[in-house]
Protein backbone atom coordinates (compact mmCIF):
# COMPACT_ATOMS: atom_id res chain seq x y z
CA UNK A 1 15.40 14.64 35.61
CA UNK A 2 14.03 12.88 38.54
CA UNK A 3 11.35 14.15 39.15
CA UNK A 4 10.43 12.68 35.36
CA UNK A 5 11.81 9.42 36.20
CA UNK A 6 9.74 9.46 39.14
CA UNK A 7 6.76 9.79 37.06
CA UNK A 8 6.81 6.60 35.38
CA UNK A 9 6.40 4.84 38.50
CA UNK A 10 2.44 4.26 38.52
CA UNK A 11 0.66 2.12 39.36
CA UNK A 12 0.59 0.18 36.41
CA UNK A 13 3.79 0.17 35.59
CA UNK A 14 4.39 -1.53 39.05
CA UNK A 15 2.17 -4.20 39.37
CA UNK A 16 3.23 -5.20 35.89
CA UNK A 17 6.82 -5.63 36.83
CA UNK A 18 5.67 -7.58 39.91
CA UNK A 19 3.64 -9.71 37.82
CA UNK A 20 6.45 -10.20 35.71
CA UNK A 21 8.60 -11.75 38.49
CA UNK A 22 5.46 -14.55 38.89
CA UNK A 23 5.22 -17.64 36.48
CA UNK A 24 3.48 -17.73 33.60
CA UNK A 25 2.32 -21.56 35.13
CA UNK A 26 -0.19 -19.00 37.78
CA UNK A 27 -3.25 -16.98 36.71
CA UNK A 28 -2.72 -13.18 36.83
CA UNK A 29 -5.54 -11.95 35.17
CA UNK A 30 -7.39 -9.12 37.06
CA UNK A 31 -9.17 -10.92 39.79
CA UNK A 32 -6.99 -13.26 40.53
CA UNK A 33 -5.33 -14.16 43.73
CA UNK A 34 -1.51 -13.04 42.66
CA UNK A 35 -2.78 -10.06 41.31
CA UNK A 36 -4.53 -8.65 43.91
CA UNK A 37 -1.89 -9.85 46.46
CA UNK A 38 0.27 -7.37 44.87
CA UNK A 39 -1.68 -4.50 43.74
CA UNK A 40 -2.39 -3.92 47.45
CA UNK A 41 1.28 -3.45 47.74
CA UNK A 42 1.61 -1.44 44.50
CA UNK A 43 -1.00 0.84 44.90
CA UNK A 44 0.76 2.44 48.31
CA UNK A 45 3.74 2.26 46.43
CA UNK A 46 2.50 4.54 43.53
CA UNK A 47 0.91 7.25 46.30
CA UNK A 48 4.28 7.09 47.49
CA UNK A 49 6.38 7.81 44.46
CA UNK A 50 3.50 10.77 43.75
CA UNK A 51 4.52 11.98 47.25
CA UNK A 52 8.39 11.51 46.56
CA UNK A 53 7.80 13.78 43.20
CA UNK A 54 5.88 16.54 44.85
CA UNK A 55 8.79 16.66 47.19
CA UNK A 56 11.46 16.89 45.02
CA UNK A 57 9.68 19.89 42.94
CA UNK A 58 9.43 21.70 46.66
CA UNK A 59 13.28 21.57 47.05
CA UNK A 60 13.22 24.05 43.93
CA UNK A 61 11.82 27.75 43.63
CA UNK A 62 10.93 27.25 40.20
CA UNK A 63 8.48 24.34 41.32
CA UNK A 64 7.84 24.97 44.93
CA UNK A 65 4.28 25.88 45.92
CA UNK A 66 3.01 27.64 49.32
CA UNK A 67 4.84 27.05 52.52
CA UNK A 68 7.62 25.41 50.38
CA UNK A 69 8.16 28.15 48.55
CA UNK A 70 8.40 30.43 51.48
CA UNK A 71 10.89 28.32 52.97
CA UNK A 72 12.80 28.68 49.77
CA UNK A 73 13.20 32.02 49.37
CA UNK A 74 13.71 33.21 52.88
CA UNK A 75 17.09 31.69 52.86
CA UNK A 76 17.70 35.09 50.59
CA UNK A 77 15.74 37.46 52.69
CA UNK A 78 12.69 37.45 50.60
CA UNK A 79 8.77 36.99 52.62
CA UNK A 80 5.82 36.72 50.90
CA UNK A 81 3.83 40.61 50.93
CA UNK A 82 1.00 39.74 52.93
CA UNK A 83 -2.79 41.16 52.95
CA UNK A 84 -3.12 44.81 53.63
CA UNK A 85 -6.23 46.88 54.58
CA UNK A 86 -7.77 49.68 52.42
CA UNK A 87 -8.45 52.78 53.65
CA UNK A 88 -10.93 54.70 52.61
CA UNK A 89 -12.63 58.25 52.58
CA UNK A 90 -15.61 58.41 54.94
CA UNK A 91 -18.15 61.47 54.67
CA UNK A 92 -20.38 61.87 57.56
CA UNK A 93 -23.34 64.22 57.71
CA UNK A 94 -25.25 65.49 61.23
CA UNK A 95 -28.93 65.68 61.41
CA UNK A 96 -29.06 69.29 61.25
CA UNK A 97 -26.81 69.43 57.64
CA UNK A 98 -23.56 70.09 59.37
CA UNK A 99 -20.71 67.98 58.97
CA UNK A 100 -20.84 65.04 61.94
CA UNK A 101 -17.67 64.04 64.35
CA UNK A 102 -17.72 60.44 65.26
CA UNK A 103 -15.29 58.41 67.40
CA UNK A 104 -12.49 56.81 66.49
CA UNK A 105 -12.89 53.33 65.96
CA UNK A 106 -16.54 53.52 65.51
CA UNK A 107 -17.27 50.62 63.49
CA UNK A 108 -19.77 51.05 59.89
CA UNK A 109 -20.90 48.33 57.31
CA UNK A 110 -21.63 48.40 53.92
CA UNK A 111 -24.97 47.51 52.75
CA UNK A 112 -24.26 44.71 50.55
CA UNK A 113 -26.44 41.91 51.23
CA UNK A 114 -23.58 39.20 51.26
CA UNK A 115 -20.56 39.52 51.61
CA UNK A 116 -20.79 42.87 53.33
CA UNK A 117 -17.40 44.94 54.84
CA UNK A 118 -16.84 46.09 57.85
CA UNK A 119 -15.07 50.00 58.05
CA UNK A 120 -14.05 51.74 61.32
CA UNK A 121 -12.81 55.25 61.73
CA UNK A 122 -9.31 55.10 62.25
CA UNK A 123 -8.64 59.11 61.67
CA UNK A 124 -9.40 62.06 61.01
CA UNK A 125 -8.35 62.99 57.43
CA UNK A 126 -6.59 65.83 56.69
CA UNK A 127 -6.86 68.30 53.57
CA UNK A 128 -3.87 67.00 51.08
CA UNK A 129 -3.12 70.50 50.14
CA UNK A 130 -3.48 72.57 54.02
CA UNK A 131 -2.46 69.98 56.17
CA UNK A 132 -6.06 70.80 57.91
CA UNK A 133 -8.48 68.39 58.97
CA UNK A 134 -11.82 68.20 57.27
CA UNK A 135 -14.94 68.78 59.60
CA UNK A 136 -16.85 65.51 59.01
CA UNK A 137 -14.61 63.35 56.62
CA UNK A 138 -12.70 60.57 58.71
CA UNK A 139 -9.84 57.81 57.03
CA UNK A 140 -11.84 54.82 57.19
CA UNK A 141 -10.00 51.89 57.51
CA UNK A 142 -11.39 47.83 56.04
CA UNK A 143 -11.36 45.53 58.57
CA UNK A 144 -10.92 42.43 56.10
CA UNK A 145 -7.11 42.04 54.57
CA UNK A 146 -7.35 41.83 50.98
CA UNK A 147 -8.62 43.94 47.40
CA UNK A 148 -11.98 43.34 48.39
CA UNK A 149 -11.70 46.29 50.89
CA UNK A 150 -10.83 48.57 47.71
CA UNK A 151 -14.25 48.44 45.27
CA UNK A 152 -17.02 49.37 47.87
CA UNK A 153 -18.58 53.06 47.29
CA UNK A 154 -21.51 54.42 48.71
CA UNK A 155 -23.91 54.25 51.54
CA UNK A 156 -22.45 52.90 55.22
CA UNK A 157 -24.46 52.15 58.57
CA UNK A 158 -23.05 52.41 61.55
CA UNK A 159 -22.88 48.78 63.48
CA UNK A 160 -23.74 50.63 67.07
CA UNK A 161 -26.32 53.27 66.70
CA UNK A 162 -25.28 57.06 66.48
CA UNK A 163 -28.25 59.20 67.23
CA UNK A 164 -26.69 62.37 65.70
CA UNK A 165 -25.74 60.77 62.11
CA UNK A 166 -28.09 61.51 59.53
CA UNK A 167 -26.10 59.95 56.24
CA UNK A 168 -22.72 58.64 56.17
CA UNK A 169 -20.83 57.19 53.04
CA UNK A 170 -17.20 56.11 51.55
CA UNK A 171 -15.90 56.91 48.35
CA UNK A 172 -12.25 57.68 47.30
CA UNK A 173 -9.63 55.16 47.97
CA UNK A 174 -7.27 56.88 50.14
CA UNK A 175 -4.35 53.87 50.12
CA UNK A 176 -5.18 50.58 48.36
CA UNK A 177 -5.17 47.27 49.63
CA UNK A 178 -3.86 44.19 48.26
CA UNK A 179 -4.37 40.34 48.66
CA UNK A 180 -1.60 37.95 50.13
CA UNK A 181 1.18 37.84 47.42
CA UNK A 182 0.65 34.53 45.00
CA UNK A 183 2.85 32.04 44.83
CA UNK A 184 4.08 33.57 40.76
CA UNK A 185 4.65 37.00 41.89
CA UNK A 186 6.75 35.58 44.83
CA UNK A 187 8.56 33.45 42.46
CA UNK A 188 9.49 36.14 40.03
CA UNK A 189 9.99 38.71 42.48
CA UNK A 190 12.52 35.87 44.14
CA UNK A 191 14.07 35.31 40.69
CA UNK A 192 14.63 38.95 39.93
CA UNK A 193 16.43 39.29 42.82
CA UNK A 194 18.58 36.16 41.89
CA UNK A 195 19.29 37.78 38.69
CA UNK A 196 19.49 41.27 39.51
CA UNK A 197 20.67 41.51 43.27
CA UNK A 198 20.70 45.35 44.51
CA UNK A 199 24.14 46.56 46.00
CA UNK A 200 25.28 50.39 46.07
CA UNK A 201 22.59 52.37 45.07
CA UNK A 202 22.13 50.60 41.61
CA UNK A 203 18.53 50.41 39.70
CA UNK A 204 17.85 46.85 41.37
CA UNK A 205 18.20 48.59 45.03
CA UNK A 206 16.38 51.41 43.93
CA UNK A 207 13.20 49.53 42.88
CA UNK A 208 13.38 46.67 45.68
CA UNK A 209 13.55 50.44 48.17
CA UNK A 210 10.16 51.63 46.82
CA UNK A 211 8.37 48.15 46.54
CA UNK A 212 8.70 47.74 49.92
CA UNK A 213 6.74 50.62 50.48
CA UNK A 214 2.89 49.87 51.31
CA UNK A 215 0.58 50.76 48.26
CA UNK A 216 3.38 50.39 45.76
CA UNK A 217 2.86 47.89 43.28
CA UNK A 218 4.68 48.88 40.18
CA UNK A 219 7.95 51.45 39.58
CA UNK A 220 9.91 52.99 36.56
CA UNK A 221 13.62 54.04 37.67
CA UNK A 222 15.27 56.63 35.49
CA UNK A 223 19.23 56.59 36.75
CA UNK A 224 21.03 60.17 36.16
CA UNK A 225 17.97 61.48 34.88
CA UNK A 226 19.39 65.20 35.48
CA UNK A 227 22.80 64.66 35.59
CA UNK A 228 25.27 62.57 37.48
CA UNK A 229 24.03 61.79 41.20
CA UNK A 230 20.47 62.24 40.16
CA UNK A 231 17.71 59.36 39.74
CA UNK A 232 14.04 59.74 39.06
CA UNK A 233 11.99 57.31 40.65
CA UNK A 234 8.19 57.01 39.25
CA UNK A 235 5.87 54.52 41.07
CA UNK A 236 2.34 53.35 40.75
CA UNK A 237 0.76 53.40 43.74
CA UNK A 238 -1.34 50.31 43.70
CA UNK A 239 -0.17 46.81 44.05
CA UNK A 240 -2.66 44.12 43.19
């Protein structure tokens, strides 16, 4: 392969062809005049050939890294998932006992003492099984992209002061979040598609539908599951 061949061409390998093209009449010990001469030469010329190689493993998805690898697979459609935000159940208690109503967008950190995440109220949320909203509970939404928004439980305080708020705290994860998609998962998820490209409804089409879905990281497809024109799709809802 190339890029192999390209890997022989260090820096010792070229100075000691160069010195091979010089007489044996002139001193070419280390130190010497001809031999540093040309290992000023050579040394630029081995950075270069590392260079050359790490291009030449960019031109291919199995090699290509980062931006390269974007490149790559956009030319079939595919971006890599970026960062998402969690979102999070807030609770929110009034002075008096009673469940408290906050603004939207009111802002709350968690009390870690590094590192500590920034919620906001982004909605009200709304009782999975009436459709009604919950007096005091809000959909509190990370302000940092990334997993790190999923783990926190516990104890919030509110970044501008809100007299009425006696206790306020997060706890289930309502939708998870994930970090920017690695440069591995892009690759295989590039691949599959290579392999296994989705047309007309078939199991590949089915499972690139629902990983496109936010929160979806993983999903089982069961094709005429109940009969003919059925399919069963089963996802898991996380994707880290």
């Amino acid at each position: 392969m190339i890029g192999d061949h390209l890997n022989v061409f260090t820096f010792r390998h070229l100075i000691d062809e160069a010195l091979a093209m010089v007489p044996d009449t002139v001193d070419k010990r280390q130190g010497a005049i001809i031999y540093d001469t040309l290992s000023v030469g050579d040394v630029q010329l081995a950075e270069a050939y590392i260079q050359l190689r790490g291009f030449y493993l960019d031109t291919y998805a199995l090699t290509a890294m980062g931006e390269a690898l974007d490149l790559r697979v956009a030319e079939r459609g595919v971006t890599r998932y970026p960062a998402t935000h969690a979102v999070k159940l807030g609770t929110f208690v009034s002075n008096d006992g009673t469940p408290a109503a906050i603004p939207l967008g009111t802002r709350f950190s968690t009390t870690r003492d590094v590192n500590a995440l920034i919620y906001y109220a982004s909605g009200e949320y709304t009782d999975p099984d009436t459709g009604l909203a919950v007096p005091g509970s809000y959909r509190m939404t990370c302000e940092t992209a990334g997993a790190a928004g999923n783990d926190y439980i516990g104890m919030i305080i509110p970044v501008t002061f809100i007299n009425h708020v006696a206790t306020a705290n997060i706890s289930d994860l309502l939708i998870p979040s994930r970090d920017t998609e690695d440069d591995e998962a892009l690759r295989a998820r590039y691949i599959e598609l290579i392999n296994f490209p989705p047309f007309g409804g078939n199991v590949a089409h089915y499972r690139l539908w629902v990983l496109e879905m936010d929160g979806v990281g993983a999903v089982q497809i069961y094709p005429i599951w109940n009969g003919g024109g059925t399919v069963k799709v089963s996802p898991d809802r996380c994707r880290f």
